[in-house]
Structures are given as structure tokens and as C-alpha cells.
C-alpha atoms as a PDB file:
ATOM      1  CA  UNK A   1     309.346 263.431 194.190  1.00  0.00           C
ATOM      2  CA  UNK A   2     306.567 264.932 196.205  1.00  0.00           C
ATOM      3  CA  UNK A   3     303.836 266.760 194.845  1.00  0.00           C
ATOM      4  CA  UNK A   4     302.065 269.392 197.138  1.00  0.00           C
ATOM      5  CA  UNK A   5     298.218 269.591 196.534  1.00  0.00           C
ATOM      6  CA  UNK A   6     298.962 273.392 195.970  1.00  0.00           C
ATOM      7  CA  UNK A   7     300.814 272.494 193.015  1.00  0.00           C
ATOM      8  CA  UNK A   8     298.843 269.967 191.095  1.00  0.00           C
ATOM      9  CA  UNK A   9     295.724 272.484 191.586  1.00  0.00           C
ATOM     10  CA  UNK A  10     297.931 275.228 189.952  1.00  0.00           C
ATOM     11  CA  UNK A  11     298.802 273.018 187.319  1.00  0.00           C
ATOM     12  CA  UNK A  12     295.580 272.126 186.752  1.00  0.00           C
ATOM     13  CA  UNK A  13     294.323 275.062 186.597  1.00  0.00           C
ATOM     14  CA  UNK A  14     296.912 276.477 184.227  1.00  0.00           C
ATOM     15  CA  UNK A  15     296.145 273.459 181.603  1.00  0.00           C
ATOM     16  CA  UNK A  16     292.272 274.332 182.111  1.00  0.00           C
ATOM     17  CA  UNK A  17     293.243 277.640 181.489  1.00  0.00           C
ATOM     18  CA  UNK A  18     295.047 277.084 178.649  1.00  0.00           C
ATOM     19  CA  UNK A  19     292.854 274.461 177.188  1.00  0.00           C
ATOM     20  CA  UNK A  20     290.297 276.896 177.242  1.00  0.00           C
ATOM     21  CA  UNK A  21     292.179 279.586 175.370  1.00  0.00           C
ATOM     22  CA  UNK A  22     292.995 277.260 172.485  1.00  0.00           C
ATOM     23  CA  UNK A  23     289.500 276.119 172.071  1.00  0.00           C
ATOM     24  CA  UNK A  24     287.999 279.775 171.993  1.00  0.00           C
ATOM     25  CA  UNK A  25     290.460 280.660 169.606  1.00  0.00           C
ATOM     26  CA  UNK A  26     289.914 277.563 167.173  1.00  0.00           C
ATOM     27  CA  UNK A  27     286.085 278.091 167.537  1.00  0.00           C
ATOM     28  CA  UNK A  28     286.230 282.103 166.542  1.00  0.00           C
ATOM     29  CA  UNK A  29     287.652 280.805 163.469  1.00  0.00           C
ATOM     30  CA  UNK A  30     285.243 278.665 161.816  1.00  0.00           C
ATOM     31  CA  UNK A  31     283.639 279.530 158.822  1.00  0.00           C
ATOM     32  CA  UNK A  32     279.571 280.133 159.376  1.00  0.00           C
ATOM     33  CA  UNK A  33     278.552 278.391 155.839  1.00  0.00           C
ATOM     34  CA  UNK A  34     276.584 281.542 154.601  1.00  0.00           C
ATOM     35  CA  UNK A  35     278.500 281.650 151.618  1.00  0.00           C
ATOM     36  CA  UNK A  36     278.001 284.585 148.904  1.00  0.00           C
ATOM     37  CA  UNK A  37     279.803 284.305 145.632  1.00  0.00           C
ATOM     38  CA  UNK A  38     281.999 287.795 145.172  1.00  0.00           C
ATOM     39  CA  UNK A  39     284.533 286.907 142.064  1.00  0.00           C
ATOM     40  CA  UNK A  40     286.684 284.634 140.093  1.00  0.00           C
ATOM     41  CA  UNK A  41     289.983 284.034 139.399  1.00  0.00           C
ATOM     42  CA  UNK A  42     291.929 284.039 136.320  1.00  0.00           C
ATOM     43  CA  UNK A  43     291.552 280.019 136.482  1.00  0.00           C
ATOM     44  CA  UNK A  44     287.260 280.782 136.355  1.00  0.00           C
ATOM     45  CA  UNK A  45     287.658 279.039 140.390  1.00  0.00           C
ATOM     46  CA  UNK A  46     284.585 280.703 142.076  1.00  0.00           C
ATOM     47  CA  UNK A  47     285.571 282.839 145.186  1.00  0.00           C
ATOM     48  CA  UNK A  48     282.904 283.310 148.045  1.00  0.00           C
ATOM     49  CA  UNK A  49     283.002 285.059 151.566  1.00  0.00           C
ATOM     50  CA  UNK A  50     281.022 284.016 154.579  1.00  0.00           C
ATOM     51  CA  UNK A  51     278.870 286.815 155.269  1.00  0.00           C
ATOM     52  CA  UNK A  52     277.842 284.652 158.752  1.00  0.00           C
ATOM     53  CA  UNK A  53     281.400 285.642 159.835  1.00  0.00           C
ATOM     54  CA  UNK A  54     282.099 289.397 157.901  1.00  0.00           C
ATOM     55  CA  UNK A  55     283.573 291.708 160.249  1.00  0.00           C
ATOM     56  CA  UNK A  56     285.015 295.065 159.658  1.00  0.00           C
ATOM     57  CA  UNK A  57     286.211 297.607 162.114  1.00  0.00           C
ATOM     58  CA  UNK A  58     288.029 300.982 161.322  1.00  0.00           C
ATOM     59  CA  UNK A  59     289.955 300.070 158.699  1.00  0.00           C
ATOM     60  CA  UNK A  60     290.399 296.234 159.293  1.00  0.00           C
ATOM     61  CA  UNK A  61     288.387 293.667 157.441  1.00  0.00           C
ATOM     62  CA  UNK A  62     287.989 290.009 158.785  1.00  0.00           C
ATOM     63  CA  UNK A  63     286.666 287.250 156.776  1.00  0.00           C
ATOM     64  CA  UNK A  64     286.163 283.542 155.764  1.00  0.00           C
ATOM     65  CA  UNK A  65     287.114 283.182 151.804  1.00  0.00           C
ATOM     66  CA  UNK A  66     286.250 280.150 150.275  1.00  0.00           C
ATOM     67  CA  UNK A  67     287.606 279.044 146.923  1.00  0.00           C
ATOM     68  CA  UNK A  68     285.863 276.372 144.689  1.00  0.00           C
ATOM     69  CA  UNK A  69     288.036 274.797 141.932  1.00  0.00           C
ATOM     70  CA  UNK A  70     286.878 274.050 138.555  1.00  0.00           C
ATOM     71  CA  UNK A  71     290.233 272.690 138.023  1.00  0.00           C
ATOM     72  CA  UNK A  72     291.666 271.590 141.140  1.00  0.00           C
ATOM     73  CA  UNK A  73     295.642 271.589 141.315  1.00  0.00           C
ATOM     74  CA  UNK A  74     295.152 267.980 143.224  1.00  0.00           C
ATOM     75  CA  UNK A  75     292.703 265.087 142.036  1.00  0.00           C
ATOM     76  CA  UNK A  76     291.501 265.214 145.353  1.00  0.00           C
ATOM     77  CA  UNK A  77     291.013 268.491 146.422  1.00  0.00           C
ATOM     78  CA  UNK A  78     287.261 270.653 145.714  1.00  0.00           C
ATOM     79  CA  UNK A  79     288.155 273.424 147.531  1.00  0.00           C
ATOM     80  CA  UNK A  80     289.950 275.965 149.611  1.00  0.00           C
ATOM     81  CA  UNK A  81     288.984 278.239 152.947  1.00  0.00           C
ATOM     82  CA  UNK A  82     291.034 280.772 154.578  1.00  0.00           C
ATOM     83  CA  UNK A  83     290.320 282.962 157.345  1.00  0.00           C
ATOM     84  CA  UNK A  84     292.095 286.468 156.639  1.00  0.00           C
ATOM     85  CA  UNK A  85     292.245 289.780 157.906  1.00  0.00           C
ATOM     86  CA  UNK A  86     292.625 292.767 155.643  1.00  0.00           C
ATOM     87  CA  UNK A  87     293.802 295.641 156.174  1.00  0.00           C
ATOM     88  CA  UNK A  88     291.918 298.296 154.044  1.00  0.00           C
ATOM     89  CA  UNK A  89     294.415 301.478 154.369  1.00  0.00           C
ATOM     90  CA  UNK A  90     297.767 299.548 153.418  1.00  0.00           C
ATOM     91  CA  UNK A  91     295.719 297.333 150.830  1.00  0.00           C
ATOM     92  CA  UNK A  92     297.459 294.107 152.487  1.00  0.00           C
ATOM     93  CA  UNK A  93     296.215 290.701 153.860  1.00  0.00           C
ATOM     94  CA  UNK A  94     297.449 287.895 156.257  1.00  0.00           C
ATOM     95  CA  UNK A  95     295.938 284.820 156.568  1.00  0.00           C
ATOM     96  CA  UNK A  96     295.614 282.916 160.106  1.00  0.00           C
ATOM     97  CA  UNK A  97     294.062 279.669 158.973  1.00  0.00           C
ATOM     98  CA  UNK A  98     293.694 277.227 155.876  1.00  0.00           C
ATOM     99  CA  UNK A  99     291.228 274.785 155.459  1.00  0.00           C
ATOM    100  CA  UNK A 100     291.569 271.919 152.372  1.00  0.00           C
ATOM    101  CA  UNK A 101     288.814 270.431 151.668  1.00  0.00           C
ATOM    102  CA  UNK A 102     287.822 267.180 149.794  1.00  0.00           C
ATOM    103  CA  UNK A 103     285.553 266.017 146.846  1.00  0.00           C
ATOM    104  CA  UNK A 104     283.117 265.048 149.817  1.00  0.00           C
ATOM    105  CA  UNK A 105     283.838 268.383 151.605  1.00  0.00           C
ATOM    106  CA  UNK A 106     285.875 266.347 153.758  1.00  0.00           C
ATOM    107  CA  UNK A 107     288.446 267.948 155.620  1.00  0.00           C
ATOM    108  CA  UNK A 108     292.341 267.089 154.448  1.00  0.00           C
ATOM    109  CA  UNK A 109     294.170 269.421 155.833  1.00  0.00           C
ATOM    110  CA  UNK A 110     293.878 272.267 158.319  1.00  0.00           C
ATOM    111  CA  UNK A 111     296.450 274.252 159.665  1.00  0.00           C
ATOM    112  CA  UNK A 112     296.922 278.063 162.170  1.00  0.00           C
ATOM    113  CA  UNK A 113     299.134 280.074 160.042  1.00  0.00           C
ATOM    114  CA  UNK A 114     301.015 283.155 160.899  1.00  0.00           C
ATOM    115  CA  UNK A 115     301.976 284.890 158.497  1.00  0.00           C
ATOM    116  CA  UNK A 116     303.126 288.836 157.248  1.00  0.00           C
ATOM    117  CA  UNK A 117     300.957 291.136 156.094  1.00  0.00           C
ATOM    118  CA  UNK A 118     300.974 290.875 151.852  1.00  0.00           C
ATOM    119  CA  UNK A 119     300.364 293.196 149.224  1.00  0.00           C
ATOM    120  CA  UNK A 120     296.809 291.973 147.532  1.00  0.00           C
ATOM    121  CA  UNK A 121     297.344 292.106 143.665  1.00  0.00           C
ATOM    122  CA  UNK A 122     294.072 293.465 142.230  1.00  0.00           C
ATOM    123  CA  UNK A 123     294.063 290.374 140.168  1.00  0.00           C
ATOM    124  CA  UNK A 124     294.524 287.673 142.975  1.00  0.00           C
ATOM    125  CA  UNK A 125     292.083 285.981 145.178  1.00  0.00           C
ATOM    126  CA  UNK A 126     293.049 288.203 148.159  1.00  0.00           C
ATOM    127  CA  UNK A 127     292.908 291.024 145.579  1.00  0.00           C
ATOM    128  CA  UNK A 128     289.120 290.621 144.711  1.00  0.00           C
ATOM    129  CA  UNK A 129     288.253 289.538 148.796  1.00  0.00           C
ATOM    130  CA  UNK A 130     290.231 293.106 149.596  1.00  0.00           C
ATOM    131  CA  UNK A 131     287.965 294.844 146.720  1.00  0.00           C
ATOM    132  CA  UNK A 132     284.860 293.300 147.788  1.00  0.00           C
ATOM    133  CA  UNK A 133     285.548 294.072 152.063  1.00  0.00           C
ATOM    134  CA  UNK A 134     287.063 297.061 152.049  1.00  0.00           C
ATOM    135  CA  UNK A 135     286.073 299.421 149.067  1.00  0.00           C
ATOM    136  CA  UNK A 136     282.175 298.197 148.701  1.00  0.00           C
ATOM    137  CA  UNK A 137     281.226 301.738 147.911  1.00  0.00           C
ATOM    138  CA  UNK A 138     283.546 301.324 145.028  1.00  0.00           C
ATOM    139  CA  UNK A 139     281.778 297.599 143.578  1.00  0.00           C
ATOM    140  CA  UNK A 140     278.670 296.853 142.043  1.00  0.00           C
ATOM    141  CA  UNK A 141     276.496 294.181 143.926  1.00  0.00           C
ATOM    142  CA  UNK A 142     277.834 294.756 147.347  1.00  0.00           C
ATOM    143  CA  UNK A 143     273.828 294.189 148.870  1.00  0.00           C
ATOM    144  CA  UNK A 144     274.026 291.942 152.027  1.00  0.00           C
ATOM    145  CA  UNK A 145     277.296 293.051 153.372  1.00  0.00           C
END
């Protein structure tokens, strides 16, 4: 099986192409560290936001949430991070990616999610992040967002 030179430099420019896309996409979604505390949950976990990575336009909130267990469901697991949008008419969320993280803020697990949009119970993690994001006119301490 022959393969023209016009080929191979099609295909190679499709992988570069390609490559490239899936890197600028991975790298938009890292979490900038600038971490501000904005709640708890029912559990007393603290819940942060990355205010390095805060974006809102119209009606659309986009955000790094970090959760830090006092209790952690595993032995080995400190915290959580998720990268979410929310959307602030409908009061719903969807996450695109989760981050676990270890007792040495090692990484454990990290995966792309796609997911459909979810109602944010006031009393959830997304529910506070939603609160916080969308509504700060409504919340006390919203200074620095």
C-alpha cells in the first residue's frame, strides 16, 4: 500500500490539528489556585471558587469549585474540584470536569464529563456555588468577585 506525500501531510496535519484542539481545551480548564472560601455543606466540607478562573457572561456563570473534606467519603481522598457552568436564569448546573485529589494534593483521578444541565438544590454544593455566582447582589461578602 502506497502512501502519496499528499496524504501523510494531510494526515499530519489533521492529528496536529487535532492535537492542538485537545490541549487548548484541557488547558482552559484548569483551576488558577486563587481559591476564596464561599460556603459549607451540610457535612461542615469547606466549598471554595477560583476567583483566578470566575467568568460570567449574560446569564451564564463559569467556575472552578473546590471542595475540602473534613470527613472524606475515602481514606484517601482530601478533596474535590469541578469545573461547572451555571446557568443563572434556569437556576441549573453541568459540570465538564472532576478532579480527585489526594492527602498530598496528589491527583487520583481526573476525568471530561458531559453531563445535563441539573437543578441546584439551595442546600447542595452546586446550590451555594449557583448562590454565590449568579445572585451576588443577593449574598453578603460577595467583595472580590
Amino acid at each position: 500500500m502506497a502512501v502519496t506525500r499528499k496524504a501523510l501531510c494531510g494526515f499530519l496535519v489533521f492529528c496536529t490539528l487535532t492535537l492542538s484542539g485537545c490541549v487548548q481545551t484541557t488547558s482552559k480548564l484548569q483551576p488558577s489556585g486563587e481559591w476564596i472560601p464561599v460556603g459549607e455543606t451540610q457535612e461542615k466540607d469547606i466549598i471554595s471558587i477560583d476567583t483566578g478562573k470566575y467568568k460570567k457572561e449574560n446569564q451564564t456563570a463559569s467556575v472552578w469549585v473546590r471542595v475540602d473534606y473534613r470527613n472524606p467519603p475515602q481514606p484517601t481522598l482530601n478533596a474535590i474540584q469541578f469545573y461547572g457552568k451555571f446557568d443563572c436564569d434556569r437556576e441549573t448546573y453541568q459540570i465538564q470536569r472532576k478532579i480527585q485529589l489526594g492527602l498530598e494534593g496528589e491527583t487520583l483521578q481526573d476525568e471530561i464529563i458531559e453531563m445535563e444541565s441539573k437543578s441546584a438544590p439551595s442546600d447542595s454544593t452546586e446550590g451555594v456555588v449557583l448562590e454565590r455566582v449568579c445572585f451576588e447582589d443577593k449574598t453578603e461578602n460577595t467583595k472580590g468577585l
